[in-house]
N, C-alpha and C. Protein backbone atom coordinates (compact mmCIF):
# COMPACT_ATOMS: atom_id res chain seq x y z
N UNK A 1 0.81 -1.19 0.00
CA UNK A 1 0.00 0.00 0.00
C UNK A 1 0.85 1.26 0.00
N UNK A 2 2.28 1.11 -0.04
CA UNK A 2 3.00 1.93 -0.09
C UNK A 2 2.59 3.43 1.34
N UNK A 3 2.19 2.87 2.30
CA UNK A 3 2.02 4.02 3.30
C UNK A 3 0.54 5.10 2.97
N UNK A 4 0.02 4.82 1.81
CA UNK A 4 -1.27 5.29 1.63
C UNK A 4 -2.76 4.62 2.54
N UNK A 5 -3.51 5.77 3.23
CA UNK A 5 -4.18 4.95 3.89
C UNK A 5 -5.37 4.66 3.10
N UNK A 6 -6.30 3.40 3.00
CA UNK A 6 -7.30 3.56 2.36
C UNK A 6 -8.89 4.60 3.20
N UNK A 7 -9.59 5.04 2.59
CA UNK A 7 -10.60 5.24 3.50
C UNK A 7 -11.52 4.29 4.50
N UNK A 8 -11.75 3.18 4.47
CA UNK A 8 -11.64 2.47 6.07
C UNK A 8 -10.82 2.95 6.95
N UNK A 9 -9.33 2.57 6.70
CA UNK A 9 -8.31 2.57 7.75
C UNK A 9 -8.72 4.28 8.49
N UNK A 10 -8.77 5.46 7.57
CA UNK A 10 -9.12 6.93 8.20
C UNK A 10 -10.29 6.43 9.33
N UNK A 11 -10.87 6.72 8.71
CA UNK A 11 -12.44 6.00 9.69
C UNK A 11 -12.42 5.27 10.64
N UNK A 12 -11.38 3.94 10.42
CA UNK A 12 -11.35 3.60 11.86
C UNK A 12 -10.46 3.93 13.07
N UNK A 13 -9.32 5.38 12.17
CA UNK A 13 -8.96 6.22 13.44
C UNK A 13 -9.51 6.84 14.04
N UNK A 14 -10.40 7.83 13.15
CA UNK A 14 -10.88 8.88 13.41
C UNK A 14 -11.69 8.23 14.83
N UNK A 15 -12.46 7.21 14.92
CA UNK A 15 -13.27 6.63 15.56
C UNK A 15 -12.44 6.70 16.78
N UNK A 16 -11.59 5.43 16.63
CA UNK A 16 -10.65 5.30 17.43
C UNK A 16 -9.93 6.64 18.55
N UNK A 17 -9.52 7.44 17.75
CA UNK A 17 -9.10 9.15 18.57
C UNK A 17 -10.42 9.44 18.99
N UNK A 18 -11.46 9.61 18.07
CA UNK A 18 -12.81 10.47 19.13
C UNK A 18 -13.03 9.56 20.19
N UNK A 19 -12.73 8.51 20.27
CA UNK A 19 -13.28 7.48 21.43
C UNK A 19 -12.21 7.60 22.65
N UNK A 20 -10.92 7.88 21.99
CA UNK A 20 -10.23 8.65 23.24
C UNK A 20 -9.89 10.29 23.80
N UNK A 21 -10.50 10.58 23.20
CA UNK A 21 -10.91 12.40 23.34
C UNK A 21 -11.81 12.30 23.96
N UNK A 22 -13.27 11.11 23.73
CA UNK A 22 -14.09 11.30 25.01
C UNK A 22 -13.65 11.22 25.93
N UNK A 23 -12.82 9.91 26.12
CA UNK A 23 -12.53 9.25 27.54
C UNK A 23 -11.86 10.63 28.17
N UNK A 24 -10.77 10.79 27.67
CA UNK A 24 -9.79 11.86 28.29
C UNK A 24 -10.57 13.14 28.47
N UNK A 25 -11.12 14.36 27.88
CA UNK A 25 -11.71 14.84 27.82
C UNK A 25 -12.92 15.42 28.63
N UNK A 26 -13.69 13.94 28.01
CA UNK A 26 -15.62 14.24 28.56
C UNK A 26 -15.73 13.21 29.44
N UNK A 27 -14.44 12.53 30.13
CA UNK A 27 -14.75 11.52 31.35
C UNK A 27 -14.88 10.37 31.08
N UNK A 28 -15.84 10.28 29.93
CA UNK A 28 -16.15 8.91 29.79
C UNK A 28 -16.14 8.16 27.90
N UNK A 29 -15.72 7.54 27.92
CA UNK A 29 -15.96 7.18 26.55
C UNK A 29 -17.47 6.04 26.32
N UNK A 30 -17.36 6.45 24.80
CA UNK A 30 -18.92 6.02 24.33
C UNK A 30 -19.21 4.25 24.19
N UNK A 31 -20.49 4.44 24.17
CA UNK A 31 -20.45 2.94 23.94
C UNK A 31 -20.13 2.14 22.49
N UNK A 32 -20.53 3.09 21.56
CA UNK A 32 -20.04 2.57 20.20
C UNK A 32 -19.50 3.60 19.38
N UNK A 33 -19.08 3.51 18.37
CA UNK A 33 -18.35 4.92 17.27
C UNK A 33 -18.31 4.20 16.29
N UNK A 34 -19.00 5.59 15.84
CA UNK A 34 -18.39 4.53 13.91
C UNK A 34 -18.26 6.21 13.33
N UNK A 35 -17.27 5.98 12.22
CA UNK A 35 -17.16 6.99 11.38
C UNK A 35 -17.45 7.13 9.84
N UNK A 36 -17.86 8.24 9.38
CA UNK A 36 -17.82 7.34 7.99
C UNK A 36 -17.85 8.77 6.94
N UNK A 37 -16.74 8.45 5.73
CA UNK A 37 -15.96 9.71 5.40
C UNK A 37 -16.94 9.99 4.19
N UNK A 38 -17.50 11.08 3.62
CA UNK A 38 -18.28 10.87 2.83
C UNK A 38 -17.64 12.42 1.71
N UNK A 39 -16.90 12.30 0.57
CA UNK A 39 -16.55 13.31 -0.13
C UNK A 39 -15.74 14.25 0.84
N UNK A 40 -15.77 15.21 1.24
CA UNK A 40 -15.25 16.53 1.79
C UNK A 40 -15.81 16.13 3.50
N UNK A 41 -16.34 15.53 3.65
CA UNK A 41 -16.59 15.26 5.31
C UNK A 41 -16.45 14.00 6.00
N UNK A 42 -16.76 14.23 6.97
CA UNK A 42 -16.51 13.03 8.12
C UNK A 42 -17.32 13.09 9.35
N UNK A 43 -18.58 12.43 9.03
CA UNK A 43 -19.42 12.12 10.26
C UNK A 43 -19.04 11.02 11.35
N UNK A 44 -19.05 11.56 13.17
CA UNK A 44 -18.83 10.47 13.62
C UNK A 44 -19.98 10.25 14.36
N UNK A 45 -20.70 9.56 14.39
CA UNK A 45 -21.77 9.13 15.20
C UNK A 45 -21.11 8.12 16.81
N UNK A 46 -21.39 8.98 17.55
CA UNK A 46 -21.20 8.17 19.18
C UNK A 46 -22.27 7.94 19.74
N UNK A 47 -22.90 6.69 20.29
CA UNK A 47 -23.67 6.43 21.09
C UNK A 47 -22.99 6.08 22.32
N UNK A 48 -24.25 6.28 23.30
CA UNK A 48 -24.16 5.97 24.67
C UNK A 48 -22.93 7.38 25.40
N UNK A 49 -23.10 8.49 24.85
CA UNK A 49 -22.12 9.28 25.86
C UNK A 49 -22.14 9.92 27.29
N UNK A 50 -23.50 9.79 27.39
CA UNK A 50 -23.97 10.32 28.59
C UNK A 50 -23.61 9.71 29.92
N UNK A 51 -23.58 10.51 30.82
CA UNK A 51 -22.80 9.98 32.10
C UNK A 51 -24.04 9.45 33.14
N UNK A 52 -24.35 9.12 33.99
CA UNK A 52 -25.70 8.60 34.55
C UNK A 52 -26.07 10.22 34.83
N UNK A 53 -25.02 10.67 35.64
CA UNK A 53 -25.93 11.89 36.12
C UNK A 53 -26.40 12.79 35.17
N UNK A 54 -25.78 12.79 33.89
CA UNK A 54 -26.58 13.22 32.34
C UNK A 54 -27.95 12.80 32.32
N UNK A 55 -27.81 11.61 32.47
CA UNK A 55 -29.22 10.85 32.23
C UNK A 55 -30.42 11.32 33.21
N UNK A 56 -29.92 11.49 34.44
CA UNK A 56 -30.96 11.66 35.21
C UNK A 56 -31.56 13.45 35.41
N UNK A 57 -30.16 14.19 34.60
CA UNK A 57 -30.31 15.79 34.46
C UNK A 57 -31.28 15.94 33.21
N UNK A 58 -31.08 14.81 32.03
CA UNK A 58 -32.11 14.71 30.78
C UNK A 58 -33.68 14.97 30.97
N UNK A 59 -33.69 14.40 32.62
CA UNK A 59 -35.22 14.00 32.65
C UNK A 59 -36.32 15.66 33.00
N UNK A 60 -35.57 16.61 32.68
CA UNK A 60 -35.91 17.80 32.66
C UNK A 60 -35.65 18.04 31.88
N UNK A 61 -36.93 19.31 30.91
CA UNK A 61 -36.66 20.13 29.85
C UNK A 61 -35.20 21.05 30.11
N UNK A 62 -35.04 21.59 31.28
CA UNK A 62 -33.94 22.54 31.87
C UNK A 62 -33.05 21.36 31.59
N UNK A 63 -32.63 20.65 32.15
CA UNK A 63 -31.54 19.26 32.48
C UNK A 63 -30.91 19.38 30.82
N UNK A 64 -31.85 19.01 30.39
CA UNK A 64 -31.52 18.85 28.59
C UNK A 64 -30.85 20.10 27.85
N UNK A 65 -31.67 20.92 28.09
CA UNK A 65 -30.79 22.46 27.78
C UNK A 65 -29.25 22.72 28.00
N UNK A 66 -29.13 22.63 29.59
CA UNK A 66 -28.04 22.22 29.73
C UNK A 66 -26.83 21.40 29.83
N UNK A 67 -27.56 20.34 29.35
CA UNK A 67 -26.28 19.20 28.97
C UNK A 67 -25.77 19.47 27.55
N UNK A 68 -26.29 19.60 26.52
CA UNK A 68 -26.95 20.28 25.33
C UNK A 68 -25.46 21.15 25.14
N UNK A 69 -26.00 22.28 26.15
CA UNK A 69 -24.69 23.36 26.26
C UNK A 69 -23.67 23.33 26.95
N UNK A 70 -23.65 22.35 28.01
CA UNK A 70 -22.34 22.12 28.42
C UNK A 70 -21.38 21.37 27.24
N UNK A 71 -21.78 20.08 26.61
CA UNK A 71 -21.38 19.52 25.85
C UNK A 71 -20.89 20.06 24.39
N UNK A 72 -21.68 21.17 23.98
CA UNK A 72 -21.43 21.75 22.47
C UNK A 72 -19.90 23.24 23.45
N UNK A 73 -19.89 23.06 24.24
CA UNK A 73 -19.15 24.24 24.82
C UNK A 73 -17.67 23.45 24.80
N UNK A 74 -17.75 22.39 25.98
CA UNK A 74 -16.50 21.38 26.13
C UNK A 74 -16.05 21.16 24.84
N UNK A 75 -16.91 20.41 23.85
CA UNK A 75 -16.38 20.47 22.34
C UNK A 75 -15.56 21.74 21.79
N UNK A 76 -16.11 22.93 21.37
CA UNK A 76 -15.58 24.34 21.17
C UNK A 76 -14.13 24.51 21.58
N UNK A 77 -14.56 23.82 23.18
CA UNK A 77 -12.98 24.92 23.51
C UNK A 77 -12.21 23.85 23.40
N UNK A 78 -12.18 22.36 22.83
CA UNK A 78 -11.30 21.66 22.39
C UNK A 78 -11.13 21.53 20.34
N UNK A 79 -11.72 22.29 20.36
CA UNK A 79 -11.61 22.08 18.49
C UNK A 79 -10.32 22.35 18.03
N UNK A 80 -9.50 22.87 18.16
CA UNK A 80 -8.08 22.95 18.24
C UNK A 80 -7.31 21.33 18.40
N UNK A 81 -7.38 21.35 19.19
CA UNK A 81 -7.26 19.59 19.49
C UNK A 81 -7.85 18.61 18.42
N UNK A 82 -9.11 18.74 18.75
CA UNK A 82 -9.93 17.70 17.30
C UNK A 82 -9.68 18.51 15.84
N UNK A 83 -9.37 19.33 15.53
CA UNK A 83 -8.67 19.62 14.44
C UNK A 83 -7.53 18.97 14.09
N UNK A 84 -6.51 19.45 14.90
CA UNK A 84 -5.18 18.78 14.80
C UNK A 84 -5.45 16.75 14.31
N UNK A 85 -5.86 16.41 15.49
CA UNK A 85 -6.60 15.17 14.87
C UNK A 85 -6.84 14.24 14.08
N UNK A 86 -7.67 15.13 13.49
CA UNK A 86 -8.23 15.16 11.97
C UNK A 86 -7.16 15.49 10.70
N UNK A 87 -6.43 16.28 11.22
CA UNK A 87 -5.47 16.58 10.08
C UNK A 87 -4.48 15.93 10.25
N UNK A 88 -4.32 15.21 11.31
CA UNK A 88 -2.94 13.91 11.30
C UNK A 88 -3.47 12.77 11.00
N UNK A 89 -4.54 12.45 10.74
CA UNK A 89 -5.39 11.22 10.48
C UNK A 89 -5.25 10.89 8.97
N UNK A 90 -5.68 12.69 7.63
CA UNK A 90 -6.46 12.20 6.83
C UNK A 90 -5.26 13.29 6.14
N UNK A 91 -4.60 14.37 6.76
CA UNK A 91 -3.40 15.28 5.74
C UNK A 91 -4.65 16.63 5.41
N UNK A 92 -5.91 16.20 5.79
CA UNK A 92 -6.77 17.50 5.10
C UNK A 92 -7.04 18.47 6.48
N UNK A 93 -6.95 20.23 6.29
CA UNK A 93 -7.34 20.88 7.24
C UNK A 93 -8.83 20.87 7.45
N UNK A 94 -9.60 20.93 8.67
CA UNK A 94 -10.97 21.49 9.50
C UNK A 94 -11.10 22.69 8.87
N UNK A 95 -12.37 22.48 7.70
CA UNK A 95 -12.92 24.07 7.61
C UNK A 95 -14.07 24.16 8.43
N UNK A 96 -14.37 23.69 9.00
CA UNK A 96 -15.57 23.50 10.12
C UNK A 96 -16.15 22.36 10.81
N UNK A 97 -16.92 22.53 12.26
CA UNK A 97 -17.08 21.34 12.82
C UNK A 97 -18.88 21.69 13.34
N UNK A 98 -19.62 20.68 13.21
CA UNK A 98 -20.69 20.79 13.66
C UNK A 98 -20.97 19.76 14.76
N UNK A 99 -22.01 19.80 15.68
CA UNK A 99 -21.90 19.00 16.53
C UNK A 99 -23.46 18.93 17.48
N UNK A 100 -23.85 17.78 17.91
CA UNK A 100 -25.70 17.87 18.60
C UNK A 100 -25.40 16.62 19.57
N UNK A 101 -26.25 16.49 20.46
CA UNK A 101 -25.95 15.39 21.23
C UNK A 101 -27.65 15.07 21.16
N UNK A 102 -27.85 14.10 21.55
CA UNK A 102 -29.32 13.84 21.60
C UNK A 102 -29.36 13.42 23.21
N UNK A 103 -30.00 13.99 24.42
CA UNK A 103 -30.34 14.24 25.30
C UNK A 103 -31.44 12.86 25.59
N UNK A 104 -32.24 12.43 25.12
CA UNK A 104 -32.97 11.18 24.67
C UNK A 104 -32.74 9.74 24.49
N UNK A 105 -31.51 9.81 23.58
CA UNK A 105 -30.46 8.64 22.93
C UNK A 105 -29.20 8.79 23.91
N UNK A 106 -28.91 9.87 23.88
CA UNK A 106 -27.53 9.75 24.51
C UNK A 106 -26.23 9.47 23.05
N UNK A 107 -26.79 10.04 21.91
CA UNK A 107 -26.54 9.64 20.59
C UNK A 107 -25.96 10.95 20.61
N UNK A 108 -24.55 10.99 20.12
CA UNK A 108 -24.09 12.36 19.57
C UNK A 108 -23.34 12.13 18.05
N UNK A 109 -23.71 13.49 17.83
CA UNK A 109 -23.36 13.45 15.79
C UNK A 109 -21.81 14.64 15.99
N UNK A 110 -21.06 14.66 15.52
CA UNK A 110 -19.90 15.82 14.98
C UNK A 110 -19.45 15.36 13.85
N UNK A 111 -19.82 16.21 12.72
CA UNK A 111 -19.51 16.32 11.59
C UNK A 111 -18.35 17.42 11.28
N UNK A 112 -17.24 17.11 10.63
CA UNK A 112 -16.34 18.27 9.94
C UNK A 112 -16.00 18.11 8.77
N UNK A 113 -16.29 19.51 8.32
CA UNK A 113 -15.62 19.95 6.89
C UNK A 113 -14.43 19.93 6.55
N UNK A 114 -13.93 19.83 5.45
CA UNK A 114 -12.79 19.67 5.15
C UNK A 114 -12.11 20.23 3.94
N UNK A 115 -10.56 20.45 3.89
CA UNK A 115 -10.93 21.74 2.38
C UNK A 115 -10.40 20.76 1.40
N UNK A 116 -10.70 19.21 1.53
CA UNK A 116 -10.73 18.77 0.09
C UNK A 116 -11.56 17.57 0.61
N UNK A 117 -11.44 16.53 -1.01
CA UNK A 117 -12.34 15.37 -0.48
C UNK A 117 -11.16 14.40 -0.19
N UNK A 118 -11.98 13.17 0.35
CA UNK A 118 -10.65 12.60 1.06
C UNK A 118 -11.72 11.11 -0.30
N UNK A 119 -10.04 10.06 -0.43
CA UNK A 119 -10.42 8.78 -1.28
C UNK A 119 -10.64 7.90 -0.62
């Protein structure tokens, strides 16, 4: 393969690093990750991130709000980090990162842009 990665192998870093950025990070790592590179992006879908006391803060409209925003905040002020990441993973820079947790599922989405497509 001459040191070229295929797109699996990206994907199953990317997974791999977000699953230890939770741990380190957000305390706890998820119950599953999958990634999956699609043209110019890279969705990672994490289930199970929520911590119990998440779960039991969910069970309020308020609770949810703020897990919501604690979580899209903790992300933010690490995007620097998950940039870097991403660009040692795949060689392409972060032109943007989006990100939702589902309060319900305990299902979180972060999607990033990228300034090319990856093969």
């Amino acid at each position: 393969m001459r040191g070229t990665k295929t797109k699996g192998m990206m994907e199953a870093e990317v997974s791999e690093a977000l699953i230890k950025f939770e741990k380190e990070y957000m305390g706890r790592g998820p119950a599953e990750t999958k990634s999956y590179i699609i043209d110019d992006m890279i969705i990672v879908r994490l289930k199970g991130v929520l911590t119990k006391a998440e779960e039991q803060l969910a069970k309020s409209e308020e609770g949810m709000f703020l897990i919501k925003k604690l979580r899209v905040t903790l992300l933010e002020k690490s995007r620097a980090l998950l940039e870097a990441i991403i660009r040692d993973i795949t060689g392409a820079n972060v032109v943007s990162m989006h990100t939702d947790i589902s309060t319900a599922t305990g299902e979180r989405i972060v999607v990033f842009t990228l300034d090319k497509k990856l093969k």
